[in-house]
C-alpha atoms as a PDB file:
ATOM      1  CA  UNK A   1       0.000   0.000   0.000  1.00  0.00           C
ATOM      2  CA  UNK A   2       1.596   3.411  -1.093  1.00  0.00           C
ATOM      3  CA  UNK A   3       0.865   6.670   0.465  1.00  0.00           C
ATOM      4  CA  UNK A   4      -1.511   7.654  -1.948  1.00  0.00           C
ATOM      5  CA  UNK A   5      -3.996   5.241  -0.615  1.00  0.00           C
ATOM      6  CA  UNK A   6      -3.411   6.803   2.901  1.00  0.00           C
ATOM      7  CA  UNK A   7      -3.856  10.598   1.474  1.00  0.00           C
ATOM      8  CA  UNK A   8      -6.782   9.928  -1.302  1.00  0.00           C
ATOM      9  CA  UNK A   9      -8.890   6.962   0.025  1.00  0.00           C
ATOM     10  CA  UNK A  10     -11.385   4.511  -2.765  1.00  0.00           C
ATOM     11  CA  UNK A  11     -14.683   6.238  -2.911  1.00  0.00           C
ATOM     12  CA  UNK A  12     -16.998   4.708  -1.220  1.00  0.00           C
ATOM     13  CA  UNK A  13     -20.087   5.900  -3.063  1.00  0.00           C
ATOM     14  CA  UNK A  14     -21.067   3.962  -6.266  1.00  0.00           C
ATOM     15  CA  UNK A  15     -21.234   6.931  -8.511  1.00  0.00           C
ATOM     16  CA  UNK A  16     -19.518  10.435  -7.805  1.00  0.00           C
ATOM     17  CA  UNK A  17     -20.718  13.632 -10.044  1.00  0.00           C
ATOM     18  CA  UNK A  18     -20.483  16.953  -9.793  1.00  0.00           C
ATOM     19  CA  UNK A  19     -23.860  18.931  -8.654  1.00  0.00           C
ATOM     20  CA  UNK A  20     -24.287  21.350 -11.741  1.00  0.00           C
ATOM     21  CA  UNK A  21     -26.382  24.359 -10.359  1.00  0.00           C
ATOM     22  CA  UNK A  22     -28.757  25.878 -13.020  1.00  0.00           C
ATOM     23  CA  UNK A  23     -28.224  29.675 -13.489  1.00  0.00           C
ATOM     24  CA  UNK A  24     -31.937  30.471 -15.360  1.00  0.00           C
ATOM     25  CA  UNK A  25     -30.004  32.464 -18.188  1.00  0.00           C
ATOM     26  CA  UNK A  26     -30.372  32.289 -21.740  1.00  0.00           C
ATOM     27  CA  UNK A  27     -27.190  30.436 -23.989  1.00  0.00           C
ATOM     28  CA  UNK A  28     -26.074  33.201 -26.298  1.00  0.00           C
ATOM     29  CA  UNK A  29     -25.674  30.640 -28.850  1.00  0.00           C
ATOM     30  CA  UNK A  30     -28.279  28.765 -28.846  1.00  0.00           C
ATOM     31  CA  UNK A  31     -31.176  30.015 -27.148  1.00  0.00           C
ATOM     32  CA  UNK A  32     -31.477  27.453 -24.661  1.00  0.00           C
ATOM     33  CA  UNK A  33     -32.131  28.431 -20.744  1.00  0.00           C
ATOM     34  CA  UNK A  34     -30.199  24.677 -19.642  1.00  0.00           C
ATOM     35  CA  UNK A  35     -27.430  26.832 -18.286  1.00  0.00           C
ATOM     36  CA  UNK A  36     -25.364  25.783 -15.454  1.00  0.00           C
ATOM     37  CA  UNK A  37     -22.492  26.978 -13.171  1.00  0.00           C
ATOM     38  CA  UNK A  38     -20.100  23.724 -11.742  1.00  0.00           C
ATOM     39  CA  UNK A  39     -16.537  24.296 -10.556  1.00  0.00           C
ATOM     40  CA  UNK A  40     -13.679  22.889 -13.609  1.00  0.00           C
ATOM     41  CA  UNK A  41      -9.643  22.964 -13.820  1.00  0.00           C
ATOM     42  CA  UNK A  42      -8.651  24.705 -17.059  1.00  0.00           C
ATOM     43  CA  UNK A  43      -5.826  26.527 -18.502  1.00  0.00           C
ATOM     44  CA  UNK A  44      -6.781  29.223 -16.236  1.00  0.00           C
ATOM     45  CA  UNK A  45      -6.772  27.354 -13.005  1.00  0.00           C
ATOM     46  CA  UNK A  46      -9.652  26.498 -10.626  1.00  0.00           C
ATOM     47  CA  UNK A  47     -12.366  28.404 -11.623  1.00  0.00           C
ATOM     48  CA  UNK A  48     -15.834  28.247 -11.820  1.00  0.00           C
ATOM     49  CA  UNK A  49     -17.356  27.875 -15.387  1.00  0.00           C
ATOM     50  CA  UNK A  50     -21.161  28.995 -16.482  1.00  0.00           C
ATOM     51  CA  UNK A  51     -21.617  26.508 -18.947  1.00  0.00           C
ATOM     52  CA  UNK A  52     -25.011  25.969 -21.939  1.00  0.00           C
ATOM     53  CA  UNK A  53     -25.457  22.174 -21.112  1.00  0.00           C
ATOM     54  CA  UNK A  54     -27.269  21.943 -24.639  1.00  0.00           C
ATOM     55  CA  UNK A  55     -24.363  23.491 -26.820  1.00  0.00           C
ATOM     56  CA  UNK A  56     -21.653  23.761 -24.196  1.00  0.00           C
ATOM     57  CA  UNK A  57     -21.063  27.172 -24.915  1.00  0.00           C
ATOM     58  CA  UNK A  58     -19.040  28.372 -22.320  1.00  0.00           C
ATOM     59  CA  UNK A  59     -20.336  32.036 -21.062  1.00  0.00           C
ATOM     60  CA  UNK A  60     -17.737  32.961 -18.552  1.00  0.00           C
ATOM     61  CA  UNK A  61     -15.254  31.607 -15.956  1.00  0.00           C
ATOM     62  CA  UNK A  62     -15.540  33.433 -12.539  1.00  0.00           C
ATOM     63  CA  UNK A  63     -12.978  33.264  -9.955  1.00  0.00           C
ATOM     64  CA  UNK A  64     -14.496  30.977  -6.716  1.00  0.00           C
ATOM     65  CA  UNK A  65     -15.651  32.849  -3.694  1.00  0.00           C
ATOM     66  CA  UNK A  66     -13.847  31.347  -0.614  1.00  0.00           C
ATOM     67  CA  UNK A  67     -17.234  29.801   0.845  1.00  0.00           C
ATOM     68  CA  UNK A  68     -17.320  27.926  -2.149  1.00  0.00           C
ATOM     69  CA  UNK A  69     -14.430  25.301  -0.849  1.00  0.00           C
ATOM     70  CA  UNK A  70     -13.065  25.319  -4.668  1.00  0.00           C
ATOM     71  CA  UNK A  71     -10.719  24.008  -5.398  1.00  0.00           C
ATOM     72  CA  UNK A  72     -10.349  21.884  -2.007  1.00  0.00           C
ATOM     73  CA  UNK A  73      -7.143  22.377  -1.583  1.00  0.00           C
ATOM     74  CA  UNK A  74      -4.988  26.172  -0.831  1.00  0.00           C
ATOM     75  CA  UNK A  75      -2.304  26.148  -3.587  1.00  0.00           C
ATOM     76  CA  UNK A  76       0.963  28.238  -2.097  1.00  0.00           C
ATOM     77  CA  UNK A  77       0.991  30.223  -4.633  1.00  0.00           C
ATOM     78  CA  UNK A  78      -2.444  31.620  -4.921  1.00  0.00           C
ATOM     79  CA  UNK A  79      -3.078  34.963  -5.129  1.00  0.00           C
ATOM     80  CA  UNK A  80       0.717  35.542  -7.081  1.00  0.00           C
ATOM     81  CA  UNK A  81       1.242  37.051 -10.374  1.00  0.00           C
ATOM     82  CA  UNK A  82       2.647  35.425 -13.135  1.00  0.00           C
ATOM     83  CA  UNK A  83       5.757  36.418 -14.426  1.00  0.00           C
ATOM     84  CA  UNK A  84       7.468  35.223 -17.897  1.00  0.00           C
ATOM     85  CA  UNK A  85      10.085  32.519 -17.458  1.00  0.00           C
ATOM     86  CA  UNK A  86      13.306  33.081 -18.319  1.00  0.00           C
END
């Protein structure tokens, strides 16, 4: 048994998903009012998306508000600016 099973546990639910909370507003793109907002990991980092669930337009990203627990974990360098490697 490695550490990993010590730090990250097996589920013990049969399914896990991701409660997708529906917003009311109107896809840009499509028309449709099956919009959501549900925390994702992009490019941009943990953010939370507003999302068309019929088109999967994406609207915008917001930054999480702390009560939100997203992502559930405090990366070290939050909050810093990026700078250009060199």
């Amino acid at each position: 048994m490695g550490i990993e099973h010590i730090i990250y546990p097996r589920p013990v639910e049969e399914y896990i998903y991701l409660k997708k909370v529906p917003t009311g507003e109107k896809c840009p793109e499509c028309g449709s009012n099956n919009v959501s907002r549900y925390p994702v990991i992009c490019s941009l980092g943990a953010k939370m998306v507003v999302k068309c669930q019929d088109c999967l337009c994406a609207l915008r990203y917001e930054t999480p508000a702390p009560s939100e627990n997203w992502p559930p974990y405090q990366p070290v360098t939050d909050g810093w600016e990026a700078s250009i490697a060199g």
